[in-house]
PDB file of N, CA and C in Angstrom:
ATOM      1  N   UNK A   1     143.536 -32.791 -46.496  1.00  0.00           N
ATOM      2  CA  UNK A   1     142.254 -32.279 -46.052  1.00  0.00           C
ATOM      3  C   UNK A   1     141.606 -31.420 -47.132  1.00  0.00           C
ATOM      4  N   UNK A   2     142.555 -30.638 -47.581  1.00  0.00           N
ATOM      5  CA  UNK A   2     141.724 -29.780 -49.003  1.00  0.00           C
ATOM      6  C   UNK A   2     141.208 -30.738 -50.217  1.00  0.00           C
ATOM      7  N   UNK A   3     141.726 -31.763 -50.126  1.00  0.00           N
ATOM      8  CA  UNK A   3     141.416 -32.149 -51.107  1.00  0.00           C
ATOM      9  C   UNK A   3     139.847 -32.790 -50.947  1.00  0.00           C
ATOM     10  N   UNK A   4     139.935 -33.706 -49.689  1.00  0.00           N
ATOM     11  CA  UNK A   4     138.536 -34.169 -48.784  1.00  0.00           C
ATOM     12  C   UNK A   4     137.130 -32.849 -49.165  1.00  0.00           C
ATOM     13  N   UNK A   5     138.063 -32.080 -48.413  1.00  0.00           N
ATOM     14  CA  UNK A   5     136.976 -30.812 -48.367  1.00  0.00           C
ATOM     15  C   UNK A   5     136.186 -30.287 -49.828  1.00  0.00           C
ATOM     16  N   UNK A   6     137.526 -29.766 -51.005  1.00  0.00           N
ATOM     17  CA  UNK A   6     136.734 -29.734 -52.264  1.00  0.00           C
ATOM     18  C   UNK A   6     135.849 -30.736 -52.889  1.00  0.00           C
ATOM     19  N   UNK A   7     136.371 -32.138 -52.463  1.00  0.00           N
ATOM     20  CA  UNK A   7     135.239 -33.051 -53.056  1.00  0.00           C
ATOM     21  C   UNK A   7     133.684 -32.908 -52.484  1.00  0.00           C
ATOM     22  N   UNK A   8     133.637 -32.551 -50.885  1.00  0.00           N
ATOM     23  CA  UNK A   8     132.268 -32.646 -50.429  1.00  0.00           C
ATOM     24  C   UNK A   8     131.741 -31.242 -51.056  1.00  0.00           C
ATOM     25  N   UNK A   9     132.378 -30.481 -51.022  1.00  0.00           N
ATOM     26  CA  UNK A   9     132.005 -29.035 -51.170  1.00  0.00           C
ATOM     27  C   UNK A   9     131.071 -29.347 -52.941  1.00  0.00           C
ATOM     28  N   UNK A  10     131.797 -30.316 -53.745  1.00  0.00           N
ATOM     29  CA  UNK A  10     131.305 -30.232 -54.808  1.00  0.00           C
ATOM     30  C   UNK A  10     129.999 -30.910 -55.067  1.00  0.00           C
ATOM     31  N   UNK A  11     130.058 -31.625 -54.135  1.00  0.00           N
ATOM     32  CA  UNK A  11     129.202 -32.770 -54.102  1.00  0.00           C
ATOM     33  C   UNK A  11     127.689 -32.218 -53.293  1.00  0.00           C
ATOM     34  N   UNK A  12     128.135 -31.250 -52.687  1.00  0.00           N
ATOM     35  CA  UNK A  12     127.222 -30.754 -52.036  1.00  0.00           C
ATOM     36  C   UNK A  12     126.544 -28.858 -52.747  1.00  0.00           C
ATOM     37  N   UNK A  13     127.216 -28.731 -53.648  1.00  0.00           N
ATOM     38  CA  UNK A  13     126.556 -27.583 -54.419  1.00  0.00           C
ATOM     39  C   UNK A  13     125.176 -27.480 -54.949  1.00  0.00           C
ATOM     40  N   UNK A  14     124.132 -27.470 -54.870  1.00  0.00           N
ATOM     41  CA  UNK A  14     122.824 -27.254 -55.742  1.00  0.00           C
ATOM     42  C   UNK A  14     123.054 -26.892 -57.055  1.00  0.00           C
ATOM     43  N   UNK A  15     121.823 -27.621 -57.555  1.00  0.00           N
ATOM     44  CA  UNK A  15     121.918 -27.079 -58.893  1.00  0.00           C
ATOM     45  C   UNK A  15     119.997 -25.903 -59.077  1.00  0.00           C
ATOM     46  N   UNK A  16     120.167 -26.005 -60.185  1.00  0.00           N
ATOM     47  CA  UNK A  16     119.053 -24.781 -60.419  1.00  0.00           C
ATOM     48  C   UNK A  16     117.393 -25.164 -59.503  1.00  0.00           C
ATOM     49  N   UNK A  17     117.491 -26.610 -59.826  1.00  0.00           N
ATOM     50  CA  UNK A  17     116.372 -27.179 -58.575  1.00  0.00           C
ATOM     51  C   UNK A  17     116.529 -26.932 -56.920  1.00  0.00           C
ATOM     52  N   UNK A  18     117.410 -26.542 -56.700  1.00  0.00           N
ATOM     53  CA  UNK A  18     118.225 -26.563 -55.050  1.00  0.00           C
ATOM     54  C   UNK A  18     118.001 -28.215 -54.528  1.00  0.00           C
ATOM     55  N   UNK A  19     118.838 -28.582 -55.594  1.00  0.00           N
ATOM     56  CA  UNK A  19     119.079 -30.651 -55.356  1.00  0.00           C
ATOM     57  C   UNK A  19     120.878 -30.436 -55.594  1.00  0.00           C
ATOM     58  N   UNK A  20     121.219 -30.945 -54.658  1.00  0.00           N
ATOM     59  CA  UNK A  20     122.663 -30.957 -54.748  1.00  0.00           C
ATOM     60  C   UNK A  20     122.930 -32.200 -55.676  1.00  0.00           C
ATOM     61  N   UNK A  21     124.225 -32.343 -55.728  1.00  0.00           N
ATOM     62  CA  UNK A  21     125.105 -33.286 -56.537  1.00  0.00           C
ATOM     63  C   UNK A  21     124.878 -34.625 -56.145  1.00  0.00           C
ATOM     64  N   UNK A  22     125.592 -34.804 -54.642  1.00  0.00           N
ATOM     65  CA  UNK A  22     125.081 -35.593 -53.515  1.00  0.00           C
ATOM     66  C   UNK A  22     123.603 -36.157 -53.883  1.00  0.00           C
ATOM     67  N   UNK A  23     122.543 -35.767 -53.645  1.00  0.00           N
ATOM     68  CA  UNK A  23     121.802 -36.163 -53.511  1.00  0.00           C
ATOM     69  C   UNK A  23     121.138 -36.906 -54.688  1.00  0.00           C
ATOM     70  N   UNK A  24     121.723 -36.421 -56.216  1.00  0.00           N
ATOM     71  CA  UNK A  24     121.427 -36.755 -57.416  1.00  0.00           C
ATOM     72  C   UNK A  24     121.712 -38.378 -57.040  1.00  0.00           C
ATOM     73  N   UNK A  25     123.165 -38.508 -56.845  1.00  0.00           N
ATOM     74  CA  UNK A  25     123.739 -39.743 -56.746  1.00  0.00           C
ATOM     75  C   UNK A  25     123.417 -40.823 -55.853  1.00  0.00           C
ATOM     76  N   UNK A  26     123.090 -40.099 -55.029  1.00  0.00           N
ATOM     77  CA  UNK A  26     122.785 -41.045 -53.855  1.00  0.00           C
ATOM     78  C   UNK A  26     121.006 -41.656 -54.293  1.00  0.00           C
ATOM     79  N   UNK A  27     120.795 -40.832 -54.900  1.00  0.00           N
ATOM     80  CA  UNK A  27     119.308 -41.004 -55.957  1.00  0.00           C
ATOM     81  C   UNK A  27     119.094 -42.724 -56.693  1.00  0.00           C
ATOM     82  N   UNK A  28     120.763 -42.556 -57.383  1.00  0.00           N
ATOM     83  CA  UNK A  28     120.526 -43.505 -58.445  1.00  0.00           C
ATOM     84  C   UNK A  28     121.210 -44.863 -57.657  1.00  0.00           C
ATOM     85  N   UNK A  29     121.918 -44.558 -56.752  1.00  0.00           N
ATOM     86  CA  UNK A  29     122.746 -45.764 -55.538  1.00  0.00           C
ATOM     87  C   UNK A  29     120.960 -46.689 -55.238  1.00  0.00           C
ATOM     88  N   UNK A  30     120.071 -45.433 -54.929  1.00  0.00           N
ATOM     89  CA  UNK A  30     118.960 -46.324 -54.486  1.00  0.00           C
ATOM     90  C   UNK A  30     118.318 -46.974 -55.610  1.00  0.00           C
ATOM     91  N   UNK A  31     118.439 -46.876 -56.447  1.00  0.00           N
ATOM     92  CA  UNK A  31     117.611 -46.789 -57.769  1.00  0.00           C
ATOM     93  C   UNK A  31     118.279 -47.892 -58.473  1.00  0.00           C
ATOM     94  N   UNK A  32     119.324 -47.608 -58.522  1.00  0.00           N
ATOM     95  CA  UNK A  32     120.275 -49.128 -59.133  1.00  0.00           C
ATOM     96  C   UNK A  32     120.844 -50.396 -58.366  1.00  0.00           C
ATOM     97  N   UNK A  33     120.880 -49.979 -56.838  1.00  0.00           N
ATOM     98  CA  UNK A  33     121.267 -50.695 -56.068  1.00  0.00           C
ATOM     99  C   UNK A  33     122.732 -51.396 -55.414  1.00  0.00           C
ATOM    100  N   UNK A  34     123.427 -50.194 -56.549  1.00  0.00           N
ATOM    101  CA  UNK A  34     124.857 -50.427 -56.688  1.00  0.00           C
ATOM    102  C   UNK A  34     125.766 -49.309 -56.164  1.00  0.00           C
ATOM    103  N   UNK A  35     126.670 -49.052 -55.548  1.00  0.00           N
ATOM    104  CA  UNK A  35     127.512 -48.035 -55.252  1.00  0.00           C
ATOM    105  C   UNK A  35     128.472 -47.382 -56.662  1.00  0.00           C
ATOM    106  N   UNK A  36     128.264 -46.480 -56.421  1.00  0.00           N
ATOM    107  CA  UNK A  36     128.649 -45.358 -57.502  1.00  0.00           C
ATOM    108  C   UNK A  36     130.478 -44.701 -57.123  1.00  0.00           C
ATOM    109  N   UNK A  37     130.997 -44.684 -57.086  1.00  0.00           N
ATOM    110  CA  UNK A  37     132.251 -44.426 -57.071  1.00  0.00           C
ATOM    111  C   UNK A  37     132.436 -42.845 -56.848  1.00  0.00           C
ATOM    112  N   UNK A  38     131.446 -42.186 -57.529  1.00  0.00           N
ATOM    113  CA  UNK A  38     131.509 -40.743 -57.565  1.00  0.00           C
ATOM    114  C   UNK A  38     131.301 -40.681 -56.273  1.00  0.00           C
ATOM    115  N   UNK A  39     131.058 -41.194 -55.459  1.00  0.00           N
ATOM    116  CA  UNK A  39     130.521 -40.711 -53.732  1.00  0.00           C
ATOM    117  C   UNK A  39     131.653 -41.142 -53.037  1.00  0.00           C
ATOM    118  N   UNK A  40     132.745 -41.408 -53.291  1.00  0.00           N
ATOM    119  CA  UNK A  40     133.721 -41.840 -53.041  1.00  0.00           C
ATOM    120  C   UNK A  40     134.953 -40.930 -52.560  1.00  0.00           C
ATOM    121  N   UNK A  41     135.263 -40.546 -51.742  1.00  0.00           N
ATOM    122  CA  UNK A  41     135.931 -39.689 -51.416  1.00  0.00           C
ATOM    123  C   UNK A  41     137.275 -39.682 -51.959  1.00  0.00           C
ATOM    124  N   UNK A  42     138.461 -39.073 -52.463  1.00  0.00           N
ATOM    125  CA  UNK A  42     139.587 -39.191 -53.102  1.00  0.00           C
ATOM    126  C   UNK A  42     140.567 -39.406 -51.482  1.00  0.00           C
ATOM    127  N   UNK A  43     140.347 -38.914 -50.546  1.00  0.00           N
ATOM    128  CA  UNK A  43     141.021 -39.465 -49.290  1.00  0.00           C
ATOM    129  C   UNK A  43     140.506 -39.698 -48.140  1.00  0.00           C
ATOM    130  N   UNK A  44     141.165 -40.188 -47.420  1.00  0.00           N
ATOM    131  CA  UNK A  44     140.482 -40.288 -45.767  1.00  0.00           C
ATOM    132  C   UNK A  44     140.250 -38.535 -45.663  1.00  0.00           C
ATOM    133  N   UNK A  45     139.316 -38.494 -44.985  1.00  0.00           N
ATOM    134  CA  UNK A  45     139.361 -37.081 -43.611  1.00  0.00           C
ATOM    135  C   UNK A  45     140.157 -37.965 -42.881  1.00  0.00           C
ATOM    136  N   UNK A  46     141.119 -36.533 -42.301  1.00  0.00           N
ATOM    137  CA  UNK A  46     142.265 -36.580 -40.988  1.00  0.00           C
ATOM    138  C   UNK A  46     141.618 -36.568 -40.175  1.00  0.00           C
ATOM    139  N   UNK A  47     141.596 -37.548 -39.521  1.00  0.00           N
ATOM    140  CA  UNK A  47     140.627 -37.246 -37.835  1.00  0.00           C
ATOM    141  C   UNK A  47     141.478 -36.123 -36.945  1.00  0.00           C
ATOM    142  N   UNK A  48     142.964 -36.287 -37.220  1.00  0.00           N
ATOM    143  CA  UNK A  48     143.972 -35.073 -36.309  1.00  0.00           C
ATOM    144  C   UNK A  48     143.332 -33.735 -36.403  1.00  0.00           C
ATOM    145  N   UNK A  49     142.600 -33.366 -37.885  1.00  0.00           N
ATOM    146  CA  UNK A  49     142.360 -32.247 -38.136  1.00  0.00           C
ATOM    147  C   UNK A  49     140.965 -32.156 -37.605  1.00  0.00           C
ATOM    148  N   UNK A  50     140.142 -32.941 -36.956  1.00  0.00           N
ATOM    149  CA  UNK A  50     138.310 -32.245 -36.518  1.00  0.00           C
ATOM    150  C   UNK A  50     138.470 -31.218 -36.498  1.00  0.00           C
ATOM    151  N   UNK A  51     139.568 -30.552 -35.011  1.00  0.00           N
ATOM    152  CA  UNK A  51     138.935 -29.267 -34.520  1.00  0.00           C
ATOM    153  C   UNK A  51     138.977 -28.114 -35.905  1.00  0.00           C
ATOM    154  N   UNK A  52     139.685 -28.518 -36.912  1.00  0.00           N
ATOM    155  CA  UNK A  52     140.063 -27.272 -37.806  1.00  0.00           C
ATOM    156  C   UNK A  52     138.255 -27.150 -38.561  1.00  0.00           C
ATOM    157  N   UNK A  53     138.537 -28.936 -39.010  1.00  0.00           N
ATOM    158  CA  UNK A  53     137.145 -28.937 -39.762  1.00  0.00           C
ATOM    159  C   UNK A  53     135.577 -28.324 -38.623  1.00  0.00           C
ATOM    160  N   UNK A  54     135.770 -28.150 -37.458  1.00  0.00           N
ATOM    161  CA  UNK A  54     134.697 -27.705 -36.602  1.00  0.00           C
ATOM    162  C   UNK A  54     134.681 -26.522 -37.011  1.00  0.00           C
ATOM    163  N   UNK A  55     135.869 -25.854 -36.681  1.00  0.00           N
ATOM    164  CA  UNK A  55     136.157 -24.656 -36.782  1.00  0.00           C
ATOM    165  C   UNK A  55     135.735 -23.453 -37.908  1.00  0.00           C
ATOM    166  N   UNK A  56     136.042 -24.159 -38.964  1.00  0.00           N
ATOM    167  CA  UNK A  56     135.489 -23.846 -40.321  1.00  0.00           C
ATOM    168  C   UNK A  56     134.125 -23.965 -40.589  1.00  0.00           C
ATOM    169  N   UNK A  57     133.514 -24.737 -40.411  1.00  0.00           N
ATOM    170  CA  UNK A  57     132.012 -25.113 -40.241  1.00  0.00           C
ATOM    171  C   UNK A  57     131.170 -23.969 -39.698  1.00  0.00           C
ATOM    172  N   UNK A  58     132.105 -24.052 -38.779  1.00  0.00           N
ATOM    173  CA  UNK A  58     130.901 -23.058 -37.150  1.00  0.00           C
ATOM    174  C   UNK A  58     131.151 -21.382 -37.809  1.00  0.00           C
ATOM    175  N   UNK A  59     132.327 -21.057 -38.255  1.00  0.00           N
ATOM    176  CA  UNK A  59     132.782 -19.956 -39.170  1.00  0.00           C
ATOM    177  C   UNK A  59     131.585 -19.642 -40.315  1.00  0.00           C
ATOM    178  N   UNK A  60     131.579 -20.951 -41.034  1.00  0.00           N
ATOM    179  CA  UNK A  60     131.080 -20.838 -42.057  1.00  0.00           C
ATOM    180  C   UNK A  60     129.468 -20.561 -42.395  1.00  0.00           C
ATOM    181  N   UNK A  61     129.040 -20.880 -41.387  1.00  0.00           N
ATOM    182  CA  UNK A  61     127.636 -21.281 -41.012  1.00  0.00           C
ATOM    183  C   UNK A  61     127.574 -19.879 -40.686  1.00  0.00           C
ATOM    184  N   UNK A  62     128.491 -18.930 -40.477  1.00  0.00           N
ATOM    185  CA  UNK A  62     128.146 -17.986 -39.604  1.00  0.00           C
ATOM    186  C   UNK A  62     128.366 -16.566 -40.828  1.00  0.00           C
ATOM    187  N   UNK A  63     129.117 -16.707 -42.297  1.00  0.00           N
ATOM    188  CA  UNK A  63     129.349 -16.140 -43.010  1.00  0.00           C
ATOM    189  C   UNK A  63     128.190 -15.108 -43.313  1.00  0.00           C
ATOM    190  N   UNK A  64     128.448 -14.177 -44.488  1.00  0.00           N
ATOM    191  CA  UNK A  64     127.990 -13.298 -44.853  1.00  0.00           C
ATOM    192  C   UNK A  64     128.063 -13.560 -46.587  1.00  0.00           C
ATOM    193  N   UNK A  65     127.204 -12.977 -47.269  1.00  0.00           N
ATOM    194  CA  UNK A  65     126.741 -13.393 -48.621  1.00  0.00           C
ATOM    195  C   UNK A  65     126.742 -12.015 -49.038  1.00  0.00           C
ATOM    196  N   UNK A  66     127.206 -12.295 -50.242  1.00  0.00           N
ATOM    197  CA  UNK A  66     127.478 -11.003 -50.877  1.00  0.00           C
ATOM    198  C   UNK A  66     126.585 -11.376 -52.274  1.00  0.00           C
ATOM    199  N   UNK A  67     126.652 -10.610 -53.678  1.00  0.00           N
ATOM    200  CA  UNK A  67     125.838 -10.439 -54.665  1.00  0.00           C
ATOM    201  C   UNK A  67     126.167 -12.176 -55.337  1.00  0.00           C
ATOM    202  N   UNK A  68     127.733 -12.105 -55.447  1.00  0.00           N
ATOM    203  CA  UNK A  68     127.743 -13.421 -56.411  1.00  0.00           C
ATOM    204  C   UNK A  68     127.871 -14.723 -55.114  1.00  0.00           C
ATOM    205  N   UNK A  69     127.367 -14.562 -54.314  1.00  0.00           N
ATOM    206  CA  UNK A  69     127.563 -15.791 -53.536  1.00  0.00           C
ATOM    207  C   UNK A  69     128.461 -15.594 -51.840  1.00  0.00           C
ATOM    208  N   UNK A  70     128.944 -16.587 -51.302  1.00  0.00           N
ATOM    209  CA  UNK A  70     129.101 -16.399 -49.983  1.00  0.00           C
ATOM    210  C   UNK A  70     130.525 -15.441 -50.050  1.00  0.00           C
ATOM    211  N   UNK A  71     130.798 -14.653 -48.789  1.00  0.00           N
ATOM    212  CA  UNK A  71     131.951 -13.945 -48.448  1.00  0.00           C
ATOM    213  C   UNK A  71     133.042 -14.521 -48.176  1.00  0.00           C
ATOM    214  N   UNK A  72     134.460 -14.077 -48.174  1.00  0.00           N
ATOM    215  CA  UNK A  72     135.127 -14.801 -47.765  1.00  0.00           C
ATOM    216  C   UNK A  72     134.993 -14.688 -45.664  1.00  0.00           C
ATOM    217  N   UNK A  73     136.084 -15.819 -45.254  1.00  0.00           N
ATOM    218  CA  UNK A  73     135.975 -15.906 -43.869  1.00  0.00           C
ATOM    219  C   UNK A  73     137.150 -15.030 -43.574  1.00  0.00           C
ATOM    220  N   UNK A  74     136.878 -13.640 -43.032  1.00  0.00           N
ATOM    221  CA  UNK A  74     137.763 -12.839 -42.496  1.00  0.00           C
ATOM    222  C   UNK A  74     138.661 -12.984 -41.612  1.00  0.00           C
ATOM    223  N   UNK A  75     139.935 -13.046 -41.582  1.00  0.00           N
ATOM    224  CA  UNK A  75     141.012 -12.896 -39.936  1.00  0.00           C
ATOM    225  C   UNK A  75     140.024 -12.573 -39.143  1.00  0.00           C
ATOM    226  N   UNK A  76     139.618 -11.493 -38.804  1.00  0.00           N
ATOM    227  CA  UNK A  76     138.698 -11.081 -37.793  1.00  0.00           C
ATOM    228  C   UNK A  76     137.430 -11.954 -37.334  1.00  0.00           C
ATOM    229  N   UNK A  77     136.670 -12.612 -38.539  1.00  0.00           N
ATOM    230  CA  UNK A  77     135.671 -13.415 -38.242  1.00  0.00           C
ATOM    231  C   UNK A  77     136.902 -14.559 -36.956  1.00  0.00           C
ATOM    232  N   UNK A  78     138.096 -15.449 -37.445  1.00  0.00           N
ATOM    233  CA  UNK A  78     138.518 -16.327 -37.183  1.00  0.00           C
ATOM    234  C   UNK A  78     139.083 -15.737 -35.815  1.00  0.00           C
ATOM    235  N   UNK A  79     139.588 -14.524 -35.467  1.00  0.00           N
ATOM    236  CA  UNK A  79     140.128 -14.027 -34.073  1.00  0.00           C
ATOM    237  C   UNK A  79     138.962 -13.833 -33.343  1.00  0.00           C
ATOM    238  N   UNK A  80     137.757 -13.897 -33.980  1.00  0.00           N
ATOM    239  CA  UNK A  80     136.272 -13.578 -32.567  1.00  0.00           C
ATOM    240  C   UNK A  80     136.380 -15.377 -32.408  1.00  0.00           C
ATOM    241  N   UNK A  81     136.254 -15.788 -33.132  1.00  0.00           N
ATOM    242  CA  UNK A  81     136.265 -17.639 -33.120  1.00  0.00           C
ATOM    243  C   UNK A  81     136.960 -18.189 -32.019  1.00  0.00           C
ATOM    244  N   UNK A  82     138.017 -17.678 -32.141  1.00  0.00           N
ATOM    245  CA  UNK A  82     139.249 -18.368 -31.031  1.00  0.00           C
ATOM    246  C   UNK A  82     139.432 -17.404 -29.732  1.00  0.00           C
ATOM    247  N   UNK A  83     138.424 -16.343 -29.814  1.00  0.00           N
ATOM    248  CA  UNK A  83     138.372 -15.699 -28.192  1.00  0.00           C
ATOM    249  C   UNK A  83     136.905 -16.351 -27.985  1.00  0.00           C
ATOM    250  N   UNK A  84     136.158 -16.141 -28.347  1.00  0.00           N
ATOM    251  CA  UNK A  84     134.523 -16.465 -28.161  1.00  0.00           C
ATOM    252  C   UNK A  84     134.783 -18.211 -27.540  1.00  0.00           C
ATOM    253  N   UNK A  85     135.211 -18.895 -28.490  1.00  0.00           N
ATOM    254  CA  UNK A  85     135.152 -20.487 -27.979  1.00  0.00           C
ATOM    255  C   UNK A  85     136.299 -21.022 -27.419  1.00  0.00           C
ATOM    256  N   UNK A  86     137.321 -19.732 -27.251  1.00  0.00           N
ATOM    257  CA  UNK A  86     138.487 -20.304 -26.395  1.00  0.00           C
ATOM    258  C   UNK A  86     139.283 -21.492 -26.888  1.00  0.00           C
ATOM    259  N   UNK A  87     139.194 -21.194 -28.180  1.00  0.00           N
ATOM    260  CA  UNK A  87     139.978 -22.915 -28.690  1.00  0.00           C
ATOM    261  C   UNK A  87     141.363 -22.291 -29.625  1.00  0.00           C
ATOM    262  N   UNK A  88     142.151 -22.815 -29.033  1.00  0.00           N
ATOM    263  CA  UNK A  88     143.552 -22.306 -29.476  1.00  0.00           C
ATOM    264  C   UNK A  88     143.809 -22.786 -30.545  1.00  0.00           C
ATOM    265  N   UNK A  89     143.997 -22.224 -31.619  1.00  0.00           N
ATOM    266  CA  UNK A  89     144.405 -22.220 -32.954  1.00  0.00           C
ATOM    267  C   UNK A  89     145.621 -21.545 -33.383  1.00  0.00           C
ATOM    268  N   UNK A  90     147.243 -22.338 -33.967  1.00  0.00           N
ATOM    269  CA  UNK A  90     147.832 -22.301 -34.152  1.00  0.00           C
ATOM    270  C   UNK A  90     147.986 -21.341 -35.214  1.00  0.00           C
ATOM    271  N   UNK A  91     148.871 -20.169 -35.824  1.00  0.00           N
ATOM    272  CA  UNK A  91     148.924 -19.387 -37.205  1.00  0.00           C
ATOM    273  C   UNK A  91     148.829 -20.574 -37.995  1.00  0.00           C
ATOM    274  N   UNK A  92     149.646 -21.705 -37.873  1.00  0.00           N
ATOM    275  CA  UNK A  92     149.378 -22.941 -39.285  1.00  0.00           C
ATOM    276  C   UNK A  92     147.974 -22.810 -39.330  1.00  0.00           C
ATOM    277  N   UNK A  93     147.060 -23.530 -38.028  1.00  0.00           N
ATOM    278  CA  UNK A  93     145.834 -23.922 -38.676  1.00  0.00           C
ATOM    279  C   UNK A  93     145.222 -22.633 -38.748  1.00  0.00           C
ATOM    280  N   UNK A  94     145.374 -21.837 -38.441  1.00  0.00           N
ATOM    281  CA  UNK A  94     144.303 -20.727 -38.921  1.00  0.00           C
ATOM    282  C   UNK A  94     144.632 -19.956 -40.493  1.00  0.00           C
ATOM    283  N   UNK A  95     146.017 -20.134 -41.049  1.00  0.00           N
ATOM    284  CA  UNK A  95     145.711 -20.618 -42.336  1.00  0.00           C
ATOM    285  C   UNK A  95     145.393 -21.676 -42.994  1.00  0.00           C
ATOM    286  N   UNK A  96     145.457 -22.969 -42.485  1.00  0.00           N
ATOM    287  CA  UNK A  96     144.532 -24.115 -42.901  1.00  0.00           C
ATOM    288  C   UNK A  96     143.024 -23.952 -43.176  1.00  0.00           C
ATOM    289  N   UNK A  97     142.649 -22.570 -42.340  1.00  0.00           N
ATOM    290  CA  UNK A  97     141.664 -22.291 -42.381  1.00  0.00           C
ATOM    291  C   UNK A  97     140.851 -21.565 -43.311  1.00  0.00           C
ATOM    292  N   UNK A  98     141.819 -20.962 -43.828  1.00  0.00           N
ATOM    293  CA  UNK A  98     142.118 -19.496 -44.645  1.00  0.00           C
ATOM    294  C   UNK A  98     141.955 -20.519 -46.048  1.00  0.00           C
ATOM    295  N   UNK A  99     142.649 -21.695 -45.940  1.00  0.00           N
ATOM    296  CA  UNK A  99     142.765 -22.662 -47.714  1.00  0.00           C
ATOM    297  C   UNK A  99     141.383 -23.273 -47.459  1.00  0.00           C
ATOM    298  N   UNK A 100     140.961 -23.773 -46.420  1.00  0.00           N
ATOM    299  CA  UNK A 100     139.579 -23.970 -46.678  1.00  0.00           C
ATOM    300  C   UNK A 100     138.752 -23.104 -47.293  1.00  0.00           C
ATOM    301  N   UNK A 101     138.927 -21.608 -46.852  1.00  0.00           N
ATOM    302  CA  UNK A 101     138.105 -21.074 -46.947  1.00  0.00           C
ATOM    303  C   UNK A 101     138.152 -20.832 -48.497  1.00  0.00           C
ATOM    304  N   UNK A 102     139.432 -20.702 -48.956  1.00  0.00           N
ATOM    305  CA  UNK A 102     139.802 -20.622 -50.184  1.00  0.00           C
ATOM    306  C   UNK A 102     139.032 -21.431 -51.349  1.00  0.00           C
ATOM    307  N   UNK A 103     139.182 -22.657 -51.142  1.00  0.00           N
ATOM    308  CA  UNK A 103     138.663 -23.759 -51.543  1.00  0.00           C
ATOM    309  C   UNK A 103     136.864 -23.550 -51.939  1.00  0.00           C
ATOM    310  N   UNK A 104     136.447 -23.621 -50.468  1.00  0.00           N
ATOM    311  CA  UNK A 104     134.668 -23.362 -50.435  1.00  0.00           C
ATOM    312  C   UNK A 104     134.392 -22.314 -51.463  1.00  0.00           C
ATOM    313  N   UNK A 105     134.727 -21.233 -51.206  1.00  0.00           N
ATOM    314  CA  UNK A 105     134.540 -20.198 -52.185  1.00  0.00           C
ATOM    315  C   UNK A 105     134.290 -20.100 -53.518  1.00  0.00           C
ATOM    316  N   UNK A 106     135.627 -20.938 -53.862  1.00  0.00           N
ATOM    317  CA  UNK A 106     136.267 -20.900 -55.091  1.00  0.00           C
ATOM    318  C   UNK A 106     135.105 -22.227 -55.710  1.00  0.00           C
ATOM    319  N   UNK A 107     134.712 -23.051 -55.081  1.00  0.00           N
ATOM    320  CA  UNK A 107     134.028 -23.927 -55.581  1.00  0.00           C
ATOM    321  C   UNK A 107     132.356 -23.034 -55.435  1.00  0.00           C
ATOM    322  N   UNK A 108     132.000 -22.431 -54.429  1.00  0.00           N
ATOM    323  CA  UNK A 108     130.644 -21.682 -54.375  1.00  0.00           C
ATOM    324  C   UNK A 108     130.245 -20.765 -56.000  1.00  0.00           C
ATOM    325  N   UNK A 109     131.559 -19.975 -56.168  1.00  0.00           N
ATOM    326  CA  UNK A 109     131.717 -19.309 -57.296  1.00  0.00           C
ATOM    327  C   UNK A 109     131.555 -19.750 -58.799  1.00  0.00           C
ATOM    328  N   UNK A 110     132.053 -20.689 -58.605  1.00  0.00           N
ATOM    329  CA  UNK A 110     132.416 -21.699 -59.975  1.00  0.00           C
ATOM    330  C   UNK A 110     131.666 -22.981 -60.325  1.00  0.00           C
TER     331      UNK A 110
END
């Protein structure tokens, strides 16, 4: 799943125009008429994992931005998550959650 995740995350970064990566490519797919490989995901998404990937999303969407870019997703953000929507999250996945968050970041930053 991290690996799924860093690819969209990259693919989906803006550049100085606020035109993501994604959209560059998907630009020239129309333009050439050919599929590009770069849009290509390096694995399946786990369908086992949705609720994590919901989870993270609805988190994320909900973050806080600091000077160089987005915050990380706090324990605390993730314990209002799982009382507020009542969705039971295991310590595994709620550090699954924690490497996502890892991940997004680390790619937001860089």
């Amino acid at each position: 799943m991290l690996e799924w995740a860093e690819f969209n995350f990259m693919l989906n970064k803006t550049d100085a125009s606020g035109t993501t990566k994604r959209e560059h490519l998907e630009q020239v797919e129309r333009q050439t008429g050919r599929s590009l490989k770069e849009l290509e995901p390096p694995t399946e998404f786990p369908d086992i994992l949705v609720h994590i990937w919901s989870a993270f999303t609805a988190l994320s969407n909900c973050r806080s931005q600091g000077f160089s870019g987005p915050n990380p997703i706090s324990y605390r953000d993730i314990k209002d998550y799982i009382e507020l929507t009542e969705s039971p999250l295991s310590p595994r996945e709620v550090n699954l959650l924690r490497e996502l968050d890892g991940v997004y970041t680390r790619t937001a930053h860089g």
